[in-house]
Protein backbone atom coordinates (compact mmCIF):
# COMPACT_ATOMS: atom_id res chain seq x y z
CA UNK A 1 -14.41 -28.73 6.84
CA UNK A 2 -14.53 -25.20 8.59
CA UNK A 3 -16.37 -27.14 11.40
CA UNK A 4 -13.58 -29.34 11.64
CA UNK A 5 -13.70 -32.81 13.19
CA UNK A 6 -16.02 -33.59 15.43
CA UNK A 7 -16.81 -37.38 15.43
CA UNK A 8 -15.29 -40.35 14.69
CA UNK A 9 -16.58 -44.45 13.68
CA UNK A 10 -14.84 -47.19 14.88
CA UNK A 11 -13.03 -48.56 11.39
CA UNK A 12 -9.45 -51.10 11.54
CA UNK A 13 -6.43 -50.17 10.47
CA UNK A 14 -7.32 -46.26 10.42
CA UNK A 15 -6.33 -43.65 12.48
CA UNK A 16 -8.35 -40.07 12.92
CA UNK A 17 -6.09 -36.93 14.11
CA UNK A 18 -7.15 -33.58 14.89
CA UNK A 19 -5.12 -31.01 14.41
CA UNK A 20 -4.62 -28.64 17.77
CA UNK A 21 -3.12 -25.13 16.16
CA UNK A 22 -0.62 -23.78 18.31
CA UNK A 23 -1.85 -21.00 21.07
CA UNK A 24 2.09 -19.68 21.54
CA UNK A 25 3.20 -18.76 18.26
CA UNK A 26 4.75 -15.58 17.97
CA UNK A 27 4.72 -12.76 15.53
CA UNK A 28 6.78 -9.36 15.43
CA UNK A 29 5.67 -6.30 14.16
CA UNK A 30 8.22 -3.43 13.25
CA UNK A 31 5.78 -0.16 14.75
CA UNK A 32 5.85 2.46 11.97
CA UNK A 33 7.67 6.26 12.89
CA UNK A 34 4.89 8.06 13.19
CA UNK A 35 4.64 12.35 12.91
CA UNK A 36 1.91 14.45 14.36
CA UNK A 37 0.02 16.37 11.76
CA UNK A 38 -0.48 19.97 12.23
CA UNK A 39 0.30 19.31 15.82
CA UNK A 40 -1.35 15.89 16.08
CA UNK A 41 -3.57 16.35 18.92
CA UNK A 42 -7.50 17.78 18.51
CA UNK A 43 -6.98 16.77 14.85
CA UNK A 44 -8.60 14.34 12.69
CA UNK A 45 -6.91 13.46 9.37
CA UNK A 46 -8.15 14.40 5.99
CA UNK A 47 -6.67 13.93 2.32
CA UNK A 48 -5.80 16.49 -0.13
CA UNK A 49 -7.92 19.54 2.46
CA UNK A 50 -9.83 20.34 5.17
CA UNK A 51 -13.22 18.62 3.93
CA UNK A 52 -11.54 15.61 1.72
CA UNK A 53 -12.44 12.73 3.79
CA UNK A 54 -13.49 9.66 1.52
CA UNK A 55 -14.39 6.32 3.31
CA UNK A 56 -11.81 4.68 1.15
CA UNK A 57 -8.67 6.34 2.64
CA UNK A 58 -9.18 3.75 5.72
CA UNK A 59 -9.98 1.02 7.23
CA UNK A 60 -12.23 1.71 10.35
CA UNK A 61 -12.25 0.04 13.29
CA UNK A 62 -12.32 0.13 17.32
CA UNK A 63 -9.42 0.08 19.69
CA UNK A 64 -8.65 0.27 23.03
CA UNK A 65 -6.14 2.86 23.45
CA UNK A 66 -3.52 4.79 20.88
CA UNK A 67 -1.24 2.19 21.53
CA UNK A 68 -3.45 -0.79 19.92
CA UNK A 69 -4.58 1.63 17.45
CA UNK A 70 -0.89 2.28 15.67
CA UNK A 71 -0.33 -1.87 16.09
CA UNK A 72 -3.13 -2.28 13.42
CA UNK A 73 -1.19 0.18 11.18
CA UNK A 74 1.95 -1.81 11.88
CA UNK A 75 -0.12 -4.82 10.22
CA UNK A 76 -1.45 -3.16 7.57
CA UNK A 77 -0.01 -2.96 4.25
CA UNK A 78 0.21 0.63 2.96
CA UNK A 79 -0.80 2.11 6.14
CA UNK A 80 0.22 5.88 5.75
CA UNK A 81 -1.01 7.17 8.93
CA UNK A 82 -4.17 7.13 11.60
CA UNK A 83 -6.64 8.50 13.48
CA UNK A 84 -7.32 8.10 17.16
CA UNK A 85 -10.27 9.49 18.87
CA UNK A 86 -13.24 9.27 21.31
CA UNK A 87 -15.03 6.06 21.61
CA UNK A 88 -11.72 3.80 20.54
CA UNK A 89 -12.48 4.99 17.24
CA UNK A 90 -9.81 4.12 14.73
CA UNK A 91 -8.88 4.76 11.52
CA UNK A 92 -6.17 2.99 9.46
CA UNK A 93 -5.22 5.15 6.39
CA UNK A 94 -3.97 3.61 3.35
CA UNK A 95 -4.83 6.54 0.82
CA UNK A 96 -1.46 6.03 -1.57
CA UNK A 97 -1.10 10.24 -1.45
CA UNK A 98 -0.82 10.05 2.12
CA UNK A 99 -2.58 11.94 4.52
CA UNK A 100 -2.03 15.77 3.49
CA UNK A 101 -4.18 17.73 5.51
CA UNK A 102 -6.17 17.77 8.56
CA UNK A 103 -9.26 19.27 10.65
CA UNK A 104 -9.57 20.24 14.27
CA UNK A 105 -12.12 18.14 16.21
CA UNK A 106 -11.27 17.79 20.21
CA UNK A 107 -10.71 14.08 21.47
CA UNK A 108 -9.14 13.01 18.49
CA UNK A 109 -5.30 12.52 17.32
CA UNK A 110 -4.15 12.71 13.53
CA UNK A 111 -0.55 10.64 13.31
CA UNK A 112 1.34 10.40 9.77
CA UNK A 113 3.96 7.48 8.77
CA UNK A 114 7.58 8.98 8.16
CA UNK A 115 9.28 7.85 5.61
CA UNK A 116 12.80 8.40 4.65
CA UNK A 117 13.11 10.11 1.33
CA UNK A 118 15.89 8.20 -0.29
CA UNK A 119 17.87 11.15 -2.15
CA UNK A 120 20.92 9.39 -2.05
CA UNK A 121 20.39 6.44 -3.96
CA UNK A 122 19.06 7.99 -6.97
CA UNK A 123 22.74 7.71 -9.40
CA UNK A 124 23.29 4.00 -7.63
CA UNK A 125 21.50 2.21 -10.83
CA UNK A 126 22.98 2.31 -14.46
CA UNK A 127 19.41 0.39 -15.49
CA UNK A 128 16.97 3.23 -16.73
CA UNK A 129 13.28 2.15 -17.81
CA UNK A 130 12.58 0.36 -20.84
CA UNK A 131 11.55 2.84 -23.93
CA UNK A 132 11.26 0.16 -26.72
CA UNK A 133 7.98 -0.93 -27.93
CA UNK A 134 9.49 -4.59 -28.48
CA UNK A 135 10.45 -4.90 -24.19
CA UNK A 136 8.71 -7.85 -22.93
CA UNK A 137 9.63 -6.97 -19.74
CA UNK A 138 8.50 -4.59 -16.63
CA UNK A 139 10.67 -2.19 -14.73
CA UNK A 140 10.37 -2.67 -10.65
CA UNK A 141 10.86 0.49 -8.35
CA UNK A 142 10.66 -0.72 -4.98
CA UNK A 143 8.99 1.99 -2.60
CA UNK A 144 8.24 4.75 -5.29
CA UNK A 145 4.70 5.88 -5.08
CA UNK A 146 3.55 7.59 -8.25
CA UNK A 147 0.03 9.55 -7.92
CA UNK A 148 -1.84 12.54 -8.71
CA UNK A 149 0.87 15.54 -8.13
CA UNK A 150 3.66 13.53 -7.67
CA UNK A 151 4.61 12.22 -10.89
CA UNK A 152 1.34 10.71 -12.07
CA UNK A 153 -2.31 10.91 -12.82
CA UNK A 154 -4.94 8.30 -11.67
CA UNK A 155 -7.59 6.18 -14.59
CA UNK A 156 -10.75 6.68 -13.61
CA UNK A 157 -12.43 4.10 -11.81
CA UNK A 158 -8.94 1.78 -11.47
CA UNK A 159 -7.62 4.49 -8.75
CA UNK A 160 -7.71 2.55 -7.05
CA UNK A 161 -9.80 -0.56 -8.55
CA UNK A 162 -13.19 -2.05 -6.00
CA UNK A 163 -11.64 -5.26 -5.43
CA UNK A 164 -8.24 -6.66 -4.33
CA UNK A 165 -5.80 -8.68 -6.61
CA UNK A 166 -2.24 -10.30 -7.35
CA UNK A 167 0.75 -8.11 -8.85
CA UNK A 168 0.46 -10.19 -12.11
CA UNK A 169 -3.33 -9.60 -12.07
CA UNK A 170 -2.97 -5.74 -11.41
CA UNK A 171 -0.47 -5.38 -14.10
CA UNK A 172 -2.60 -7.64 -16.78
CA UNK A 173 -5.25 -5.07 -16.08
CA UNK A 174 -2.41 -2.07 -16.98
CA UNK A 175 -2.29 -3.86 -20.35
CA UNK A 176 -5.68 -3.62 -20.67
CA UNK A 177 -5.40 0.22 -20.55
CA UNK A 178 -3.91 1.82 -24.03
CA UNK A 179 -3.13 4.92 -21.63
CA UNK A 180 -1.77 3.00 -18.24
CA UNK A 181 2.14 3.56 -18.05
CA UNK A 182 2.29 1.51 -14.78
CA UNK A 183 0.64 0.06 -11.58
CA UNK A 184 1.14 1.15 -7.89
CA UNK A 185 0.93 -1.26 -5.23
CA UNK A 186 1.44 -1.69 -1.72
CA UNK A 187 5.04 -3.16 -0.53
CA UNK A 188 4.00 -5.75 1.40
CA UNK A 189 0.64 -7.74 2.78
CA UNK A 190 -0.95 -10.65 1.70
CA UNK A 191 -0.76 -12.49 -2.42
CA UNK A 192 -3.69 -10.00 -3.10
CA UNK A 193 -3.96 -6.16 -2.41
CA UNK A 194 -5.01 -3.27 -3.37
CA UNK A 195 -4.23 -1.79 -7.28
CA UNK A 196 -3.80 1.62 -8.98
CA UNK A 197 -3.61 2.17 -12.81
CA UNK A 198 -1.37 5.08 -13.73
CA UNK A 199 -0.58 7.65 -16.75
CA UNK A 200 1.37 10.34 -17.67
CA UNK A 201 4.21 9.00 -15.82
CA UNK A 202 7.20 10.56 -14.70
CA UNK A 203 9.46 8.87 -12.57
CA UNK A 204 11.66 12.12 -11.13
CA UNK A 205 8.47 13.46 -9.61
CA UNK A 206 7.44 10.48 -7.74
CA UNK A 207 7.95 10.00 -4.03
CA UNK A 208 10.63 7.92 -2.93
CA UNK A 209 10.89 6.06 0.29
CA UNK A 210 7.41 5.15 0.43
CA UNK A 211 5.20 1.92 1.44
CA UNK A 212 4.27 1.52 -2.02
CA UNK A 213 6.10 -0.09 -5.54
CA UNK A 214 5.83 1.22 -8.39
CA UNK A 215 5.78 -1.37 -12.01
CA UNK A 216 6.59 0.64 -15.36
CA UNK A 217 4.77 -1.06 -18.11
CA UNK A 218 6.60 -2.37 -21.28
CA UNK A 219 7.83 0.03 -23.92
CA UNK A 220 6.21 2.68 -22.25
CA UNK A 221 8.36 6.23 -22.48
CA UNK A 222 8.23 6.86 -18.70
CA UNK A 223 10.07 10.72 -18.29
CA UNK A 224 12.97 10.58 -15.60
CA UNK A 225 15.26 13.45 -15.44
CA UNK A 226 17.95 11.07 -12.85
CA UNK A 227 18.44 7.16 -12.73
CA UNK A 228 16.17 5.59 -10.35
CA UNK A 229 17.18 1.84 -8.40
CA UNK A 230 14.91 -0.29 -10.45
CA UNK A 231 15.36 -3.99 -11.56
CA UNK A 232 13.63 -5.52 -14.90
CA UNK A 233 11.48 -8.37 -14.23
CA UNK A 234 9.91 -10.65 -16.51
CA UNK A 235 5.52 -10.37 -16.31
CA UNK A 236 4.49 -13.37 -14.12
């Protein structure tokens, strides 16, 4: 009962407890490394150029200072970057190509995630991806982000899909899709998030190091010109 309990009849042999959550439990956040963009300050963040500023790149909300602003990226899966500006306005981005651009506007501060392109793991793996029509399984590259000039194109209207759902649920929908060669999906966050279809695949052009997984679908002929660290799952 959302309510929860608040009454009680007198009744032998019973016994009623409420349950008192804890107000001292503890949680600790890992703050992103975070980069100025095209100087960071009197910026505000845009996608692919100047004027490419779609609602669903972020998450808006109010904060009280830069501080409390990069927290809520901290806590957000996919988070790529924010915005910081007059007002405690704040934006969260969590547009998978990252933020690539930005505009000047005074009071505000654009700040992109850093992440670490991992160049020196790509011979570590002696498992390339699946090629056979008869694999039942997936390939699994943890933090390689495949999108629209990097190794990927988007499916219209599943780039990313309206609603939230589970890794098995985003890649049933891939199966769906006679042209999806994978899915993209945040790293971490809660059982559902947010899903990407993708096509014309090819795995050497993807970025690395990134807060996004990549699944290769089964039998699909993914192009890689180097191994990639990847580990075959079955669908679950």
């Amino acid at each position: 009962r959302p309510e929860g309990i608040s009454s009680s009849v007198p009744a032998s042999s019973f016994t009623c407890l409420r349950y008192v959550p804890s107000t001292t439990r503890t949680t600790t956040v890992v703050r992103p490394d975070l980069q100025p963009v095209d100087g960071g300050d009197g910026r505000v963040c845009r996608g692919s150029g100047p004027d490419d500023n779609r609602p669903s790149y972020y998450s808006l909300l109010s904060a009280a200072s830069l501080d409390q602003c990069v927290d809520v990226c901290a806590r957000t899966a996919g988070c790529v970057g924010l915005e910081y500006g007059t007002g405690g306005r704040c934006e969260v981005w969590t547009r998978p190509e990252g933020i690539q651009s930005s505009k000047a506007m005074p009071g505000f501060t654009c700040l992109r995630v850093v992440t670490t392109q991992a160049t020196t793991t790509l011979a570590t793996s002696t498992t390339s991806p699946s090629t056979t029509d008869k694999s039942p399984e997936w390939q699994y590259y943890p933090e390689l982000n495949c999108f629209q000039g990097a190794g990927a194109e988007g499916i219209s209207g599943k780039d990313p899909f309206a609603r939230d759902m589970t890794a098995s649920a985003c890649r049933a929908e891939c199966l769906k899709e006679p042209s999806c060669d994978g899915v993209v999906m945040p790293s971490e966050g809660p059982e559902e998030r947010m899903c990407w279809l993708r096509k014309n695949v090819e795995l050497s052009r993807c970025h690395q190091g990134t807060p996004f997984d990549f699944w290769a679908r089964p039998g699909t002929a993914t192009t890689t010109s180097s191994l990639l660290p990847t580990t075959t799952m079955n669908p679950s």
